[in-house]
C-alpha atoms as a PDB file:
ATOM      1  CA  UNK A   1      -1.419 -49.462  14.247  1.00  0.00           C
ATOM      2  CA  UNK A   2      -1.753 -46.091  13.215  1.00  0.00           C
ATOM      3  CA  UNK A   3      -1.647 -43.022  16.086  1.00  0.00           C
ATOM      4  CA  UNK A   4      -5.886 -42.398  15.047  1.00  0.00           C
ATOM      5  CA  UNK A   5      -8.042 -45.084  14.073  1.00  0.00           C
ATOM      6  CA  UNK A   6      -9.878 -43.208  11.271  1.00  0.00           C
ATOM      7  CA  UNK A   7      -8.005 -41.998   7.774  1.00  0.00           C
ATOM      8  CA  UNK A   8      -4.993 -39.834   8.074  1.00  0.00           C
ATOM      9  CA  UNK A   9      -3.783 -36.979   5.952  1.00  0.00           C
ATOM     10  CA  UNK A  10      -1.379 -38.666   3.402  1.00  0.00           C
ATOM     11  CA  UNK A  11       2.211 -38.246   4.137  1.00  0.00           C
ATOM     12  CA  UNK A  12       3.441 -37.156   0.667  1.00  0.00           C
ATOM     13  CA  UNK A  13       2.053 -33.732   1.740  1.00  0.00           C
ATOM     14  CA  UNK A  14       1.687 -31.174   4.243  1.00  0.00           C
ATOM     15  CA  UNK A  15      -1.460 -30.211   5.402  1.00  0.00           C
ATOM     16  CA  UNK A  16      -2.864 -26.602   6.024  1.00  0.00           C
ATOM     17  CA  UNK A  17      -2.265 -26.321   9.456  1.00  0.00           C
ATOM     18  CA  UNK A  18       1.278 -26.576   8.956  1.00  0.00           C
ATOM     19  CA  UNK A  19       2.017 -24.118   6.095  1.00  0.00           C
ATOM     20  CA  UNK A  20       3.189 -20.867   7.858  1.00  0.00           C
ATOM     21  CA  UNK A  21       4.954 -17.712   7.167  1.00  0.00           C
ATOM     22  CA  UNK A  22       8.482 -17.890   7.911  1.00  0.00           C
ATOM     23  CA  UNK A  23       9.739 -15.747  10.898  1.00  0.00           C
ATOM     24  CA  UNK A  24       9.896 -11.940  10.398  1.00  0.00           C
ATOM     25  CA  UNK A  25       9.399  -8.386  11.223  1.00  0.00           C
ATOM     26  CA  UNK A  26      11.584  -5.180  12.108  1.00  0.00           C
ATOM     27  CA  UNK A  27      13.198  -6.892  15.571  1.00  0.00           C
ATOM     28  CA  UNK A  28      13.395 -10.418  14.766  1.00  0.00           C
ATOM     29  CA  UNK A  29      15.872  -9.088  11.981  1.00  0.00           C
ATOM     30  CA  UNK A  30      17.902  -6.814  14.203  1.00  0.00           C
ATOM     31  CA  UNK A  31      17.908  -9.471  16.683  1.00  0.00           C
ATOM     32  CA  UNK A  32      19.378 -12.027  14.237  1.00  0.00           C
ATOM     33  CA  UNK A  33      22.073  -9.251  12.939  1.00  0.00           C
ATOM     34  CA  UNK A  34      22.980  -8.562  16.445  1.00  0.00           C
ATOM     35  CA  UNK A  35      23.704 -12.667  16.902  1.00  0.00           C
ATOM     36  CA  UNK A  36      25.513 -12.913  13.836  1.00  0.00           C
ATOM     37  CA  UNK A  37      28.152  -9.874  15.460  1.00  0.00           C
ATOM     38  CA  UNK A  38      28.429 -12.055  18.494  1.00  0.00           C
ATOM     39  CA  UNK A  39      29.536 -15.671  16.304  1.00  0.00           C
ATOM     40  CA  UNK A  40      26.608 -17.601  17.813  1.00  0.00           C
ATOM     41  CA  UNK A  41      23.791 -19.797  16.960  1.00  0.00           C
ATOM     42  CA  UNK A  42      20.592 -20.140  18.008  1.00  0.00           C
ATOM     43  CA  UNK A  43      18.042 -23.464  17.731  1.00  0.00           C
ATOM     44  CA  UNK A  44      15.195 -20.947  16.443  1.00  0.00           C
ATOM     45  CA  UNK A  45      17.636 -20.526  13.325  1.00  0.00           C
ATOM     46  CA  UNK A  46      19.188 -23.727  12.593  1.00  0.00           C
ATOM     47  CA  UNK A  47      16.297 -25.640  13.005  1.00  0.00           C
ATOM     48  CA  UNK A  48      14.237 -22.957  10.870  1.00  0.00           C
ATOM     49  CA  UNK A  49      11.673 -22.590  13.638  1.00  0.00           C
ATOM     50  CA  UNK A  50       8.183 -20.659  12.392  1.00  0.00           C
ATOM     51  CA  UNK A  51       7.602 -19.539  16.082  1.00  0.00           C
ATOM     52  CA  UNK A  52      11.352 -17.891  16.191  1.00  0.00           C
ATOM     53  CA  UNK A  53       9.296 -14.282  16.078  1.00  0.00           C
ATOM     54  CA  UNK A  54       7.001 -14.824  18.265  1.00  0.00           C
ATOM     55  CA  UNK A  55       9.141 -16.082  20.897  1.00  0.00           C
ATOM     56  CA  UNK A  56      11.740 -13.441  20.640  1.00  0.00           C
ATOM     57  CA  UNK A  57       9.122 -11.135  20.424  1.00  0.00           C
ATOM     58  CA  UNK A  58       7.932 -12.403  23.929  1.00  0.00           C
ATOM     59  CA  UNK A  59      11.551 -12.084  25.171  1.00  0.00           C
ATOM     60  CA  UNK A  60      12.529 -16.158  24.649  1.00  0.00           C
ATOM     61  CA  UNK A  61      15.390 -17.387  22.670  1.00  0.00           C
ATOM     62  CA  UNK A  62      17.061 -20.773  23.151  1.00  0.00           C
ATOM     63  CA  UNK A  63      21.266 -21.087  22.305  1.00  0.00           C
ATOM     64  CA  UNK A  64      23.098 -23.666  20.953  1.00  0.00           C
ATOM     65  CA  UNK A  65      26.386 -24.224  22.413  1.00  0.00           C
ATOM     66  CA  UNK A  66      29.480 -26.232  21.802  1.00  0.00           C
ATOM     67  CA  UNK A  67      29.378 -25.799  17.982  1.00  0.00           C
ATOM     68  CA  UNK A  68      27.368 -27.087  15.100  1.00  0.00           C
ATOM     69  CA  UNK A  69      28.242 -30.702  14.436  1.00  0.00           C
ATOM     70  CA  UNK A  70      27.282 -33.746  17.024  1.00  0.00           C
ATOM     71  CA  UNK A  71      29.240 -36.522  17.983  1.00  0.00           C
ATOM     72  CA  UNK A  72      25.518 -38.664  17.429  1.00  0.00           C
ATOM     73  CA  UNK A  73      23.685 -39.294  14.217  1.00  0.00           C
ATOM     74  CA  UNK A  74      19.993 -39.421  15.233  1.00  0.00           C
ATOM     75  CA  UNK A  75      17.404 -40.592  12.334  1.00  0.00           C
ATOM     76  CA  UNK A  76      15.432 -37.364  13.034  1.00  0.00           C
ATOM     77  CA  UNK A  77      17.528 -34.650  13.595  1.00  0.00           C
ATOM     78  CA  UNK A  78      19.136 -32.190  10.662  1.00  0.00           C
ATOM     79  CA  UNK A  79      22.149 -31.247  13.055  1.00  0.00           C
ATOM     80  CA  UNK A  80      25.740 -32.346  11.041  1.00  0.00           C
ATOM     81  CA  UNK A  81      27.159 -35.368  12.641  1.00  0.00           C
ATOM     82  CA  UNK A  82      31.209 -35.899  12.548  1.00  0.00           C
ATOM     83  CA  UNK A  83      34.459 -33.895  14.017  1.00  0.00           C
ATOM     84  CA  UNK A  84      33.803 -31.411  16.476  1.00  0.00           C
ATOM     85  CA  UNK A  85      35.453 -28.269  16.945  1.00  0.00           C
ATOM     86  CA  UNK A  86      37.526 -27.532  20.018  1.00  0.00           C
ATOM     87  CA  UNK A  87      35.288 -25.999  22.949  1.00  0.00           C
ATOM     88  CA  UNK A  88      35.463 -21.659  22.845  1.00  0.00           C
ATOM     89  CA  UNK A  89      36.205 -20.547  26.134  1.00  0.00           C
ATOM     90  CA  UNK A  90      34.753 -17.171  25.338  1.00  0.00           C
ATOM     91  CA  UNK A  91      31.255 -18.681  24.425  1.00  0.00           C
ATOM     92  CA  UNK A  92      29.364 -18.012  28.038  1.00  0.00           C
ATOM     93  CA  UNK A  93      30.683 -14.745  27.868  1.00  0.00           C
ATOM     94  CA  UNK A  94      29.051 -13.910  23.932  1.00  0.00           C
ATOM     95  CA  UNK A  95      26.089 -15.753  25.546  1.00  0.00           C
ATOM     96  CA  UNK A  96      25.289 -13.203  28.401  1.00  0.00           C
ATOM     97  CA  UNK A  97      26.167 -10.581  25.796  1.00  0.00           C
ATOM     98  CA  UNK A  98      23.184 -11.603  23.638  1.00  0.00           C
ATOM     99  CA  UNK A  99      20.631 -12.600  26.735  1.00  0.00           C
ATOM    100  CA  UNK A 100      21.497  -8.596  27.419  1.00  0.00           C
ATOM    101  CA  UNK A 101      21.295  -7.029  24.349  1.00  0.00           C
ATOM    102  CA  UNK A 102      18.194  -8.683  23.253  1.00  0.00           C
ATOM    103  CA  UNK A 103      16.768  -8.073  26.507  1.00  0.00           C
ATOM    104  CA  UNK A 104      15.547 -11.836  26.998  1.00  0.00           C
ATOM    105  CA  UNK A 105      13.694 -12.445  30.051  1.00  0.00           C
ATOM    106  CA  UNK A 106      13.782 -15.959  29.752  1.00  0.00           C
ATOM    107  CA  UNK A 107      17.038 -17.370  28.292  1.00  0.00           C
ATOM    108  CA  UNK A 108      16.852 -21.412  26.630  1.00  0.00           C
ATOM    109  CA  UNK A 109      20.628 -23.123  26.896  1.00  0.00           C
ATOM    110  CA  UNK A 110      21.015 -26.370  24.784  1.00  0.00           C
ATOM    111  CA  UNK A 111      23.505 -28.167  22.672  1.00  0.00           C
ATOM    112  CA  UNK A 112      24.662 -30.914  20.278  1.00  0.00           C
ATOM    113  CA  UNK A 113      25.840 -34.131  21.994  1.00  0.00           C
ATOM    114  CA  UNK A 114      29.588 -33.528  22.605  1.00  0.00           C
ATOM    115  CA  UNK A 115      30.648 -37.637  23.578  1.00  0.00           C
ATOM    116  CA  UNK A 116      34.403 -36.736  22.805  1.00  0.00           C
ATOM    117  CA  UNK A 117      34.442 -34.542  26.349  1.00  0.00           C
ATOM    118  CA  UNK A 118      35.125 -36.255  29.211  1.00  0.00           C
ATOM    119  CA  UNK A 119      32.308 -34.774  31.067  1.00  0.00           C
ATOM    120  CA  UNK A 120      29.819 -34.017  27.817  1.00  0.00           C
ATOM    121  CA  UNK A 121      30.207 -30.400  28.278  1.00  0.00           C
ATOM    122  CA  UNK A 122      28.715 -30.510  31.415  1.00  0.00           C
ATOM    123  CA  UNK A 123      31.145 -27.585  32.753  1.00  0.00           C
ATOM    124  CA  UNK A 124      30.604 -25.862  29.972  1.00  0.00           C
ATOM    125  CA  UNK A 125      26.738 -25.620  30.247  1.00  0.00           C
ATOM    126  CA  UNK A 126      27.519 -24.743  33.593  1.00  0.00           C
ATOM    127  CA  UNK A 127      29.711 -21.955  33.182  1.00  0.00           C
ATOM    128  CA  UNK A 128      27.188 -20.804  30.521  1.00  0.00           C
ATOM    129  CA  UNK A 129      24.713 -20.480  33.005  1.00  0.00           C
ATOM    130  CA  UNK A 130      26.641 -18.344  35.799  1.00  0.00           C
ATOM    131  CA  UNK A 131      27.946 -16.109  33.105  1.00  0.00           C
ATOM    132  CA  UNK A 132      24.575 -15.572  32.168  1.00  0.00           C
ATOM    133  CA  UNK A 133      22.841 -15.086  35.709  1.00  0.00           C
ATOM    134  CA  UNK A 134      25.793 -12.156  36.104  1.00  0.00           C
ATOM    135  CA  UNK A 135      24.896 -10.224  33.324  1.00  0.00           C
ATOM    136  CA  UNK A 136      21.595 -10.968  33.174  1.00  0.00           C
ATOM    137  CA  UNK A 137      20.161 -11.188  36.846  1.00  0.00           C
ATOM    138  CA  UNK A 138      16.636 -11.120  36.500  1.00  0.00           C
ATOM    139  CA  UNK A 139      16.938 -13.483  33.319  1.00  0.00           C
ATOM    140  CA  UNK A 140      15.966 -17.207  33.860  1.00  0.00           C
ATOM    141  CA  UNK A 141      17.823 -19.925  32.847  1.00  0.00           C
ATOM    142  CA  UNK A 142      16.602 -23.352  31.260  1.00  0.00           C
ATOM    143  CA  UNK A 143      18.826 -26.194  30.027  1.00  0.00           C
ATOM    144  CA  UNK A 144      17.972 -28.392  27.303  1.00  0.00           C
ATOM    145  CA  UNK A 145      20.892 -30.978  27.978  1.00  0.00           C
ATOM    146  CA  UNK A 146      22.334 -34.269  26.348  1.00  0.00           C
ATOM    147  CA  UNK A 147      22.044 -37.415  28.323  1.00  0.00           C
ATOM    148  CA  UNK A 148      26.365 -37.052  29.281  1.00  0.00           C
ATOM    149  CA  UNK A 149      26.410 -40.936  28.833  1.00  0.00           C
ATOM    150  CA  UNK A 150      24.100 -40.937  31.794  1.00  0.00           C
ATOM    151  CA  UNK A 151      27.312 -39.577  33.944  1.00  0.00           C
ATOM    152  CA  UNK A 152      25.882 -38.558  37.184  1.00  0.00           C
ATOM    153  CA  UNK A 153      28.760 -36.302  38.144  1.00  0.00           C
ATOM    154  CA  UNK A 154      28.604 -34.612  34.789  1.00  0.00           C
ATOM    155  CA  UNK A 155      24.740 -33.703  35.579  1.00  0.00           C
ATOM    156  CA  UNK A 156      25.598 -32.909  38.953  1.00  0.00           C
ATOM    157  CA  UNK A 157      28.083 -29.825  37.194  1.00  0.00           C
ATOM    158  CA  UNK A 158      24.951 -28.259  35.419  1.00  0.00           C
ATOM    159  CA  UNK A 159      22.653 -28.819  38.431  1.00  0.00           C
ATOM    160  CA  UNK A 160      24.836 -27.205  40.830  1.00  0.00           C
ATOM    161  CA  UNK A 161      24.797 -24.181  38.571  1.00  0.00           C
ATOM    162  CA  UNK A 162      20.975 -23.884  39.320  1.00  0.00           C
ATOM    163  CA  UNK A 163      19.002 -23.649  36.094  1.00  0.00           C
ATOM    164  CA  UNK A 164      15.586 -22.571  36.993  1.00  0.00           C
ATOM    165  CA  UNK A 165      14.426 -25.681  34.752  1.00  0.00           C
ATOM    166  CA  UNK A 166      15.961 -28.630  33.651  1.00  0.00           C
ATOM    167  CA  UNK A 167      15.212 -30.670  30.883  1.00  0.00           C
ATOM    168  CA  UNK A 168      16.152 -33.498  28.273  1.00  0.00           C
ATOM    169  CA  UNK A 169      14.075 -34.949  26.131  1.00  0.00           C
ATOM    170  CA  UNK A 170      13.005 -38.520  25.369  1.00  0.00           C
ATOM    171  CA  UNK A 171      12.136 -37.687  21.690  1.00  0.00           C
ATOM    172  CA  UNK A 172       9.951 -40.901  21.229  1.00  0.00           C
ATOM    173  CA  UNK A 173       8.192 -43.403  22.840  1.00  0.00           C
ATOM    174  CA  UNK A 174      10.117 -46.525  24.126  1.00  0.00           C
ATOM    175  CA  UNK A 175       9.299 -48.890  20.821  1.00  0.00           C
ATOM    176  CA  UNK A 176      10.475 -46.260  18.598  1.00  0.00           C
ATOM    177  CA  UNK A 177      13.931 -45.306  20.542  1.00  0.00           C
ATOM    178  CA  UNK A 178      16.051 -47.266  18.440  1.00  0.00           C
ATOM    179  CA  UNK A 179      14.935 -46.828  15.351  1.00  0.00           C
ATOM    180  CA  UNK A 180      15.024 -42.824  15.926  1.00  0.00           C
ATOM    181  CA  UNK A 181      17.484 -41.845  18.064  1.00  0.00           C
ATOM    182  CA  UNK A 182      21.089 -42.852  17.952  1.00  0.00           C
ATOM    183  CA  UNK A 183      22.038 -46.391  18.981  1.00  0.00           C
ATOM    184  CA  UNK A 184      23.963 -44.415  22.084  1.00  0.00           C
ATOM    185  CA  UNK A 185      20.556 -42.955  23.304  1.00  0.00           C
ATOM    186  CA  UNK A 186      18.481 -45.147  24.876  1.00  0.00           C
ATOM    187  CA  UNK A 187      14.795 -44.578  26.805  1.00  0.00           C
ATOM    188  CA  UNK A 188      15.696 -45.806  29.806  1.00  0.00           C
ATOM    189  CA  UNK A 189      18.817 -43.537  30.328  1.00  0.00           C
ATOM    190  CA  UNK A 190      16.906 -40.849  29.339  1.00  0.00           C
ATOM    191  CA  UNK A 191      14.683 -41.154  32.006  1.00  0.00           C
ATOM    192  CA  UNK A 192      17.254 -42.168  34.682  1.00  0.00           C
ATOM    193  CA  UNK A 193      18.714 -38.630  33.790  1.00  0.00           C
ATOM    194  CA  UNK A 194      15.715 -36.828  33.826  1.00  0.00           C
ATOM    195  CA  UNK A 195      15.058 -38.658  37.447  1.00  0.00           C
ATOM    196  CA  UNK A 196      18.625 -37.456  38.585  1.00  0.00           C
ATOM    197  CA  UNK A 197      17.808 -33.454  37.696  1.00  0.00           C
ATOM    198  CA  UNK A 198      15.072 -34.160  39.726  1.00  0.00           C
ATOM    199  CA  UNK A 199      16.293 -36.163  42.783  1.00  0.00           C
ATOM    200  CA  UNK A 200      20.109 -35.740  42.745  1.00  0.00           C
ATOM    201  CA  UNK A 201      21.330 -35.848  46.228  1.00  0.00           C
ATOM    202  CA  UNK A 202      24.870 -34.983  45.460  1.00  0.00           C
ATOM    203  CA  UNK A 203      23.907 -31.702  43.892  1.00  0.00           C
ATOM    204  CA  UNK A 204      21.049 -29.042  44.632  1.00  0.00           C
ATOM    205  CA  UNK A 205      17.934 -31.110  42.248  1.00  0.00           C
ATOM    206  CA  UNK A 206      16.180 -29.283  40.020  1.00  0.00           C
ATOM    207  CA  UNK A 207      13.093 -27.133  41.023  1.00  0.00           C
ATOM    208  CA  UNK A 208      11.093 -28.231  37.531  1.00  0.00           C
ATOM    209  CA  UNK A 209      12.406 -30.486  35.031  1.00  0.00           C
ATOM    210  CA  UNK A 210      11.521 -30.741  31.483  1.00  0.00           C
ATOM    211  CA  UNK A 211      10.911 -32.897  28.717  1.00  0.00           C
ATOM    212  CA  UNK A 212       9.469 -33.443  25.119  1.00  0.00           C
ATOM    213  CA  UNK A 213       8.024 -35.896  22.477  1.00  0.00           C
ATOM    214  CA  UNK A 214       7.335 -35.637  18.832  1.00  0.00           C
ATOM    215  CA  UNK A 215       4.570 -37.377  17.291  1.00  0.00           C
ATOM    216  CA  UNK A 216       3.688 -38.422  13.880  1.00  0.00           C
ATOM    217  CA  UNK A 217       6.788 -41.259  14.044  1.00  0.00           C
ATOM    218  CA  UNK A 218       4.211 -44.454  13.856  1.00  0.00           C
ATOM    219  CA  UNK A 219       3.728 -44.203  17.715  1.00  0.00           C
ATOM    220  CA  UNK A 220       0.233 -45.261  18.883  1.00  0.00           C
ATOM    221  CA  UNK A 221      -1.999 -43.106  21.177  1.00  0.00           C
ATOM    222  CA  UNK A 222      -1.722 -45.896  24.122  1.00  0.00           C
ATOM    223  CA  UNK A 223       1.980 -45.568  23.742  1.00  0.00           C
ATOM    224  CA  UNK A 224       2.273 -41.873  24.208  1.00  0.00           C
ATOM    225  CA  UNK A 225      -0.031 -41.902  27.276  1.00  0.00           C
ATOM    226  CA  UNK A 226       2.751 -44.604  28.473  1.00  0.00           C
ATOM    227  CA  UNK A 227       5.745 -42.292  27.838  1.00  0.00           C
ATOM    228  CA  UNK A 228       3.869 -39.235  29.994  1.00  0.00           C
ATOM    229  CA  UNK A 229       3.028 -42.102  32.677  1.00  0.00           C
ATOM    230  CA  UNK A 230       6.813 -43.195  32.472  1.00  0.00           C
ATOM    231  CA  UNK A 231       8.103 -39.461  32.564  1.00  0.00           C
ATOM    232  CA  UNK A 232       5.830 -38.671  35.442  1.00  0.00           C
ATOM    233  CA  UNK A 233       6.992 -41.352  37.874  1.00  0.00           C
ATOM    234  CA  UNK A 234      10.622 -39.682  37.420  1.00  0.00           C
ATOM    235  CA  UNK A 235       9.104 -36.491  38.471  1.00  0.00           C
ATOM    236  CA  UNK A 236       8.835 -34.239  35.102  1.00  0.00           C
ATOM    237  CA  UNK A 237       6.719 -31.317  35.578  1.00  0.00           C
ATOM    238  CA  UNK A 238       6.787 -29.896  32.104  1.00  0.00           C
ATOM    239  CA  UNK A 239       5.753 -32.097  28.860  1.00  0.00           C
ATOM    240  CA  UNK A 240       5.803 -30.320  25.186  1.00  0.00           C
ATOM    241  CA  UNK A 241       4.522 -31.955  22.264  1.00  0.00           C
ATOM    242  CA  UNK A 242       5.305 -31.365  18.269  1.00  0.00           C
ATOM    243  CA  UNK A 243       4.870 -33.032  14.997  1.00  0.00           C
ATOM    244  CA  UNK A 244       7.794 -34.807  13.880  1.00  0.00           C
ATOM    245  CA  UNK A 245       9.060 -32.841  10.318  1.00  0.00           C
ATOM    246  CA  UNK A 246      11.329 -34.808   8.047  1.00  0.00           C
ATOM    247  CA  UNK A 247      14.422 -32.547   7.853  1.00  0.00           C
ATOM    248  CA  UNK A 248      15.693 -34.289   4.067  1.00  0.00           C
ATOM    249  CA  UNK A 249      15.054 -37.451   2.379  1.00  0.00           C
ATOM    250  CA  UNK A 250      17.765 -39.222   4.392  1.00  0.00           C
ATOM    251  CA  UNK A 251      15.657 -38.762   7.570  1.00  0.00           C
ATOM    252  CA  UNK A 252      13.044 -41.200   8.749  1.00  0.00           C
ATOM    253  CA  UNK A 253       9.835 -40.543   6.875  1.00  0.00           C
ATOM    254  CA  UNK A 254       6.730 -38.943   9.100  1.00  0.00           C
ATOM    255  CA  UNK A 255       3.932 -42.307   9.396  1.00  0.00           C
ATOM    256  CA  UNK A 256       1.532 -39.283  10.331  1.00  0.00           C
ATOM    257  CA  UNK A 257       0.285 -35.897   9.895  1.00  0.00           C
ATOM    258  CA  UNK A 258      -1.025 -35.501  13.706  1.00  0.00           C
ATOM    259  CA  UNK A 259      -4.244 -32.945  13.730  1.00  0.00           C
ATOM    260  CA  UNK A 260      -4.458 -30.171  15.887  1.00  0.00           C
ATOM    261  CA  UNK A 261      -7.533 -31.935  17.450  1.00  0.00           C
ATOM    262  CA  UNK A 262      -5.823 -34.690  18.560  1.00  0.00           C
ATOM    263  CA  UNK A 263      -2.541 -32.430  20.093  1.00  0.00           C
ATOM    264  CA  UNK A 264      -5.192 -30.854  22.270  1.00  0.00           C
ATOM    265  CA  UNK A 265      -6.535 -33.875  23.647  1.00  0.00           C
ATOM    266  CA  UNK A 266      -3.084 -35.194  24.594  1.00  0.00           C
ATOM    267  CA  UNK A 267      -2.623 -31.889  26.301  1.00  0.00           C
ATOM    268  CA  UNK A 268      -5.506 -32.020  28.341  1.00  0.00           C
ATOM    269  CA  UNK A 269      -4.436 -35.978  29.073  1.00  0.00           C
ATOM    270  CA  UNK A 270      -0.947 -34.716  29.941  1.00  0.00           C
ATOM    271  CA  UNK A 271      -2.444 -32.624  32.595  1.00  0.00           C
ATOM    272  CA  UNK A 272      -4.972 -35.293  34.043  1.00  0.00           C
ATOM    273  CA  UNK A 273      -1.478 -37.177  34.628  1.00  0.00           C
ATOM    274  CA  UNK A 274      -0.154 -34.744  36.616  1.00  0.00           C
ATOM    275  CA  UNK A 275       1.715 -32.300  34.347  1.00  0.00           C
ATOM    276  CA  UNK A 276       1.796 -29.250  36.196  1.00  0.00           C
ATOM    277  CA  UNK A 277       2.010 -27.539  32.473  1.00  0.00           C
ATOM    278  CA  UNK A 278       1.858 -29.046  28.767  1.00  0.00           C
ATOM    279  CA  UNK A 279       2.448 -27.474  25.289  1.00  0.00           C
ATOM    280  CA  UNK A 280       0.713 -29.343  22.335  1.00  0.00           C
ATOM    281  CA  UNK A 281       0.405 -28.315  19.096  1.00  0.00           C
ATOM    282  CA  UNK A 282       1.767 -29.271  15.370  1.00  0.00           C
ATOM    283  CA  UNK A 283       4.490 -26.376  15.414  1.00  0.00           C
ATOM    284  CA  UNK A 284       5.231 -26.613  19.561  1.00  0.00           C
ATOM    285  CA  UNK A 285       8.724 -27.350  19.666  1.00  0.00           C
ATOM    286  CA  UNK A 286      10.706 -28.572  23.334  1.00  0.00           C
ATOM    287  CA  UNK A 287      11.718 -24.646  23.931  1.00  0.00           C
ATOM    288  CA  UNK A 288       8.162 -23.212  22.594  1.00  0.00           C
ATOM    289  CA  UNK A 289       6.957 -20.347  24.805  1.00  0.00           C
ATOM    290  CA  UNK A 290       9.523 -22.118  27.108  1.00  0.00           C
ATOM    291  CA  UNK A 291       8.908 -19.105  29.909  1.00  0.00           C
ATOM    292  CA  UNK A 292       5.047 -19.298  29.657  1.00  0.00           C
ATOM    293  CA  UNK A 293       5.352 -21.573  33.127  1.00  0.00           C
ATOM    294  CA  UNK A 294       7.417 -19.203  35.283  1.00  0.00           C
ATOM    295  CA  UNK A 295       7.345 -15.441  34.303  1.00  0.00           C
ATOM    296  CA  UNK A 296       4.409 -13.722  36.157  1.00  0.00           C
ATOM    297  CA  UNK A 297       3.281 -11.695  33.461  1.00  0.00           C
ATOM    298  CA  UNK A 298       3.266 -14.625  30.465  1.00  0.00           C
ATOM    299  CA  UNK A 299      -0.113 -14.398  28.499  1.00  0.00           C
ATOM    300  CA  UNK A 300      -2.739 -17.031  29.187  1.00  0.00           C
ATOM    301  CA  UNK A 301      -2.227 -20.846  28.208  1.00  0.00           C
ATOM    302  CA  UNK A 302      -2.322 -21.417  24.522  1.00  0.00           C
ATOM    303  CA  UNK A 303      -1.144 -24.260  22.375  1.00  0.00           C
ATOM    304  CA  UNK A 304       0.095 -22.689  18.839  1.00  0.00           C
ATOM    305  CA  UNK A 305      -0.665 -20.029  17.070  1.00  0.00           C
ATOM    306  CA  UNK A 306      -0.288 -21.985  14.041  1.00  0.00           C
ATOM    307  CA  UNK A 307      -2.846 -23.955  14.429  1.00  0.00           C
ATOM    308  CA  UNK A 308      -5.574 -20.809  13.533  1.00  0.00           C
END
């Protein structure tokens, strides 16, 4: 069953309301020269993100720690899978540095699945975050995190480091998990850990936790109403949506071109669930507008602006 009941844009190509200007302008430049100086990557670079100058425009910018190559091999993701590179102890430190110099107001933490580590890089996230709050004390912090083998104490680490949201995504809806993510990721973990940010009683719990789908895999409409129902009774408060993009040919195909239309009635149905906020949109991606939520003088609700 197809996502819509009524014809679909073909999937051989794009349609107009995803063809946008890449990121650019006089700061986003200087921004990116400044990161290059400090050896560090963002996800609004690798992953080629059209939004990247809007949202460091806005004074949002999401960091990729823990290198460039992932221990997983997920169908959908572009990320190099193999050998990892030994964990920089210097990294939270270049991390504050940046949050400071490009005067971030909200500051986005992730990273690529680090299995080989005995706790994931759960300390490492952790010490990420502190260095950051010290340098940067009016900055806030969200983690995008791995699923750390669904290791409670590793969870615990980043949790009692106090990220002012906590997420991890579940990617896809349950049907779909093992055809796109790797065979080490699996739905139910992923909401066990999202449950744990948000209930842990070994470790202060989250205030908000986080997570995000991408549509256009084959999923059906009933099935993504499931996944917000499932990520709801684990306590999420923050849902984003996004069209799944095929990265290269080895990649799954997309099944669907998802219209803008239909991204906004999700949204609205994410709310009716009990969302307390919910990004939809083609282009939205997990750390899109990530501080909209939280800092008091965000601009009102919108979904994309790519979808103009």
């Amino acid at each position: 069953m197809r996502f819509t009941e009524s014809p679909s844009t073909p999937v051989s190509s794009k349609p107009a309301w995803l063809k946008v200007r890449p990121p650019s302008g006089e700061r986003y430049f200087e921004l990116k020269r400044r990161l290059r100086g400090l050896r560090l990557a963002t996800v609004c670079e690798e992953a080629h993100c059209p939004n990247a100058s809007e949202c460091w425009g806005g004074g949002t910018a999401t960091f990729m720690l823990m290198g460039d190559t992932c221990t997983r091999g997920c169908r959908f993701c572009a990320v190099t899978s193999g050998r990892t590179a030994v964990l920089d102890p210097k990294e939270p430190d270049r991390v504050a540095e940046a949050v400071a110099e490009m005067e971030l107001r909200y500051a986005v933490i992730t990273s690529v699945n680090r299995d080989d580590l005995p706790d994931g890089g759960g300390a490492h996230f952790a010490e990420t975050i502190r260095a950051v709050r010290a340098r940067n004390p009016k900055t806030l912090v969200e983690v995008l995190i791995p699923d750390f083998q669904g290791d409670r104490r590793s969870l615990d680490l980043v949790l009692n480091a106090a990220p002012d949201v906590a997420g991890h995504n579940l990617e896809t809806v349950e049907r779909l998990t093992p055809r796109v993510r790797d065979r080490r990721a699996s739905y139910r973990r992923s909401l066990a850990v999202l449950e744990h940010l948000k209930n842990s009683s070994s470790a202060e719990p989250a205030s908000l936790t986080k997570s995000s789908l991408m549509l256009g895999l084959g999923e059906t409409r009933e099935e993504v109403l499931q996944a917000m129902r499932d990520l709801r009774a684990v306590g999420v408060d923050i849902l984003t949506l996004g069209q799944y993009l095929r990265p290269t040919r080895r990649h799954l195909p997309v099944a669907e071109y998802v219209a803008p239309g239909q991204f906004e009635a999700l949204r609205r149905a994410a709310l009716a669930e009990g969302f307390l906020y919910a990004a939809a949109g083609p282009l939205v991606r997990s750390s899109y507008r990530a501080g909209e939520p939280l800092l008091p003088t965000a601009e009102p609700e919108r979904t994309s602006h790519a979808e103009t």
